[in-house]
Protein backbone atom coordinates (compact mmCIF):
# COMPACT_ATOMS: atom_id res chain seq x y z
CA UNK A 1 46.63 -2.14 11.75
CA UNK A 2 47.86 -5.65 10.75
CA UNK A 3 44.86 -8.38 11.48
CA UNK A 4 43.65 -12.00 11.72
CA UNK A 5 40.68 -13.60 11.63
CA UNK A 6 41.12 -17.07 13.22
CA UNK A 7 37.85 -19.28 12.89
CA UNK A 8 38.10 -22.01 15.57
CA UNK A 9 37.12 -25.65 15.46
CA UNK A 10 33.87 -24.82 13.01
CA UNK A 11 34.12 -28.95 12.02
CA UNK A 12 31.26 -30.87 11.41
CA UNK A 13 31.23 -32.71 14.73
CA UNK A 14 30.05 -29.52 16.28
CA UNK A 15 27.97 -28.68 13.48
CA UNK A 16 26.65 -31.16 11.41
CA UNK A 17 23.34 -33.31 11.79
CA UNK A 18 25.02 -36.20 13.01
CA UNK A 19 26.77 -34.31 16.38
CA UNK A 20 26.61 -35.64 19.60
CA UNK A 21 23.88 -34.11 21.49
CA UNK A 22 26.19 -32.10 23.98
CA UNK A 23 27.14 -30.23 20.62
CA UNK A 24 23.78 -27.94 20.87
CA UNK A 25 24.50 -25.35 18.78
CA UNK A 26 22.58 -23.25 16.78
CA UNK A 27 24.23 -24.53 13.73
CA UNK A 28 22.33 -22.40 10.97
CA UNK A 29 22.45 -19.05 12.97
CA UNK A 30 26.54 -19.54 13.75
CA UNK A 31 27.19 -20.50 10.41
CA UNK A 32 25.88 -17.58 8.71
CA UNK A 33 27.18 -14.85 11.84
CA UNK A 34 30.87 -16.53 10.57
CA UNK A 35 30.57 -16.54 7.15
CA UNK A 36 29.98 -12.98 6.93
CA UNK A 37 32.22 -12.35 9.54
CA UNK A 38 34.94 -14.18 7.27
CA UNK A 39 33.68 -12.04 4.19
CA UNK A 40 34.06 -8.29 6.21
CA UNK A 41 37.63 -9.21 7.15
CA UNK A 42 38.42 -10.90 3.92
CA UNK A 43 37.26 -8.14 2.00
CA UNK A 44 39.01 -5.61 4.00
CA UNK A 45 42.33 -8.11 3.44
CA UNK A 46 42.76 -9.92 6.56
CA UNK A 47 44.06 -12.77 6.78
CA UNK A 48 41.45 -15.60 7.50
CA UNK A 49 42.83 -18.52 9.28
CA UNK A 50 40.90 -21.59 9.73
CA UNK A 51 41.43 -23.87 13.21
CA UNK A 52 40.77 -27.59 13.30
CA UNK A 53 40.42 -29.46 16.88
CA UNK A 54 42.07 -32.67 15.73
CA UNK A 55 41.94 -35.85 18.46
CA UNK A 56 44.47 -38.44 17.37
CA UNK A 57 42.73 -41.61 15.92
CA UNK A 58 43.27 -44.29 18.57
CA UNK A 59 40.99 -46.86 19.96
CA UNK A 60 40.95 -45.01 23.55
CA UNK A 61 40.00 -41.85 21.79
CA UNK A 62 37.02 -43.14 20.23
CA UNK A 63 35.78 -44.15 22.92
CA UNK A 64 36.43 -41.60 25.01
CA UNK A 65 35.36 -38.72 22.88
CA UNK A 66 34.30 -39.75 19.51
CA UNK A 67 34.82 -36.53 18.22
CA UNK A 68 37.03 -34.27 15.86
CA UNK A 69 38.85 -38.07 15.63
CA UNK A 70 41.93 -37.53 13.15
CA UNK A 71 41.06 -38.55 9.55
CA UNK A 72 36.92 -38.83 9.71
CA UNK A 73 34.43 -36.91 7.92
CA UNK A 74 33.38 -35.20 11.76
CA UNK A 75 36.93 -33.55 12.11
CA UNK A 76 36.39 -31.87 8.70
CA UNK A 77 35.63 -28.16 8.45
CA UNK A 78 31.87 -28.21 8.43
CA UNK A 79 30.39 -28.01 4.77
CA UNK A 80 28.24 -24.66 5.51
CA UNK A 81 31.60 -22.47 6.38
CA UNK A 82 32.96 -20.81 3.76
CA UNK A 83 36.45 -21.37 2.68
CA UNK A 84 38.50 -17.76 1.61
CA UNK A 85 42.26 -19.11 2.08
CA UNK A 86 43.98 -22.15 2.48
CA UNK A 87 45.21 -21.20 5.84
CA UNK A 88 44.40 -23.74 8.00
CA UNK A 89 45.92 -25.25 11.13
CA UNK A 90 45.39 -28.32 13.54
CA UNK A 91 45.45 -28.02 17.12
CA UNK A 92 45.89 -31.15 19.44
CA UNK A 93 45.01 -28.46 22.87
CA UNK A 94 42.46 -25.79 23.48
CA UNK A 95 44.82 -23.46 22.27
CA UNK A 96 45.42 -22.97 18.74
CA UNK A 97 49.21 -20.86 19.28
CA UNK A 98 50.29 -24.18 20.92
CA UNK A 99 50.23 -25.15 17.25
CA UNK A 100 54.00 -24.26 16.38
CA UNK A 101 53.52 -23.39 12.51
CA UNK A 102 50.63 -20.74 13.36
CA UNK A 103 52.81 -19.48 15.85
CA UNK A 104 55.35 -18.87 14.07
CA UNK A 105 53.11 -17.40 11.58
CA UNK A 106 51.64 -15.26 13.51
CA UNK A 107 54.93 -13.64 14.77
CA UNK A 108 56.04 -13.84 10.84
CA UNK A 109 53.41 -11.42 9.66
CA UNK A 110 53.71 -9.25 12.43
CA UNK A 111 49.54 -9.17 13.29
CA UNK A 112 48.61 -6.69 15.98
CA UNK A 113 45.73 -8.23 16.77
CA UNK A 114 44.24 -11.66 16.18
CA UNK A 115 40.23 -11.42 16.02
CA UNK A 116 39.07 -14.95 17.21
CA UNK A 117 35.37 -16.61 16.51
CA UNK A 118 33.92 -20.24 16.42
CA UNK A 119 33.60 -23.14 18.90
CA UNK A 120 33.45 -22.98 21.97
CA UNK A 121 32.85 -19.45 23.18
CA UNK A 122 34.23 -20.58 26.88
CA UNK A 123 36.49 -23.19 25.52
CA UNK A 124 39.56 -22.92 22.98
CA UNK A 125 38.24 -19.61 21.59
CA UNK A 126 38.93 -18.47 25.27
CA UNK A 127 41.62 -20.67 25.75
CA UNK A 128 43.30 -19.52 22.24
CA UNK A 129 42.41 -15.95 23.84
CA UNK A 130 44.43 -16.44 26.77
CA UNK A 131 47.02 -18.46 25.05
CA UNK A 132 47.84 -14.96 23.05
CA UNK A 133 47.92 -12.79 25.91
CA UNK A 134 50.42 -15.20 27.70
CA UNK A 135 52.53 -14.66 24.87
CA UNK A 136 52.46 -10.66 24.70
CA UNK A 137 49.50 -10.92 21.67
CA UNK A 138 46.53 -9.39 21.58
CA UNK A 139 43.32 -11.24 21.36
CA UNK A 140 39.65 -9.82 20.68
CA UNK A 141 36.73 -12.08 20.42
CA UNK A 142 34.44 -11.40 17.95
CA UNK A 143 31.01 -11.81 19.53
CA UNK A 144 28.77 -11.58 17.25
CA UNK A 145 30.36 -15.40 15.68
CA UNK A 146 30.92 -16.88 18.60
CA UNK A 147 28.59 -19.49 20.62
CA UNK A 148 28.58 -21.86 23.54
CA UNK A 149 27.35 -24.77 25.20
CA UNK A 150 29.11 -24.51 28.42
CA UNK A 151 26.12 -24.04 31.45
CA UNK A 152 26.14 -20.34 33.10
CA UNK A 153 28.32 -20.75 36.10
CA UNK A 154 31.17 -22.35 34.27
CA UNK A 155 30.92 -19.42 31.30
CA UNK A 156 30.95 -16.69 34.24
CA UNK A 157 34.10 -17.70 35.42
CA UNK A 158 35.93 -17.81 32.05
CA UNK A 159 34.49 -14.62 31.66
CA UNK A 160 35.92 -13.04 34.79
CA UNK A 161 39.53 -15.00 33.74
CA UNK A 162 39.47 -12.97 30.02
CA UNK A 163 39.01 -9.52 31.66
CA UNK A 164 41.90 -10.21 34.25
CA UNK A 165 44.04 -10.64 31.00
CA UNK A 166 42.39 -7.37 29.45
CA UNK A 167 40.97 -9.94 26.75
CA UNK A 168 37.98 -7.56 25.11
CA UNK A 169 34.72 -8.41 22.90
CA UNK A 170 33.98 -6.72 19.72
């Protein structure tokens, strides 16, 4: 079997010590859970692909979010992951395949399965997740390397949309 590792949106604006609040995650314990997630598939010769969240750098966007803002330090992979390839994509939506070149990447090297981990667990990992099965690919989560700051009620429901697309955990 042909597989992927795609590590999502693991930039320092999630990550780093100068995230917004809202970005709660357990930095140190994440970081490490991906890392040696990227090493087992690595070693085993998967391909690792890395996923930045990019925002384009405009005055309303800085306000608005003021994070993963095209060309600053915060929309940078975060320093603690460790780098294996230089396969790496931008994404302007939740999901990464709306990113023609990884797309088309994807469907070049014929992957039967694209293993997904990183930021958020509810957001564009699930929405990359989705994103796949719309387009006939299948999509595991990797849950062991994934994490999330979304409150229970809103996770619940993303859960219930993943297994109505047959979207499993590993």
């Amino acid at each position: 079997m042909k597989c992927a590792l795609i590590v999502i949106d693991m930039q320092n604006d999630y990550l780093y010590e100068k995230r917004k609040p809202n970005f709660s995650y357990d930095t140190e314990k994440l970081t490490a859970a991906v890392n040696a997630v990227i090493h087992r598939y690595n070693d085993s010769g998967s391909d690792v692909i890395y996923i930045r969240h990019i925002i384009q750098n405009l005055p309303t966007n800085r306000m608005l979010f003021g994070y993963s803002i095209a060309g600053t330090e915060g929309a940078e992979l975060y320093g603690g992951l460790d780098i294996v390839t230089g396969l790496c994509f931008d994404k302007l939506f939740g999901d990464a395949l709306t990113n023609k070149q990884l797309l088309e990447r994807v469907r070049r090297e014929g992957y039967d399965e694209l293993h997904l981990c990183g930021l958020d667990e509810y957001g564009c990992v699930s929405s990359t997740a989705l994103g796949a099965a719309k387009r006939g690919i299948t999509a595991k989560i990797v849950r062991e390397a994934t994490a999330t700051v979304f409150p229970e009620a809103k996770s619940a429901k993303m859960r219930e949309k993943l297994t109505k697309a047959d979207i499993e955990y590993i």
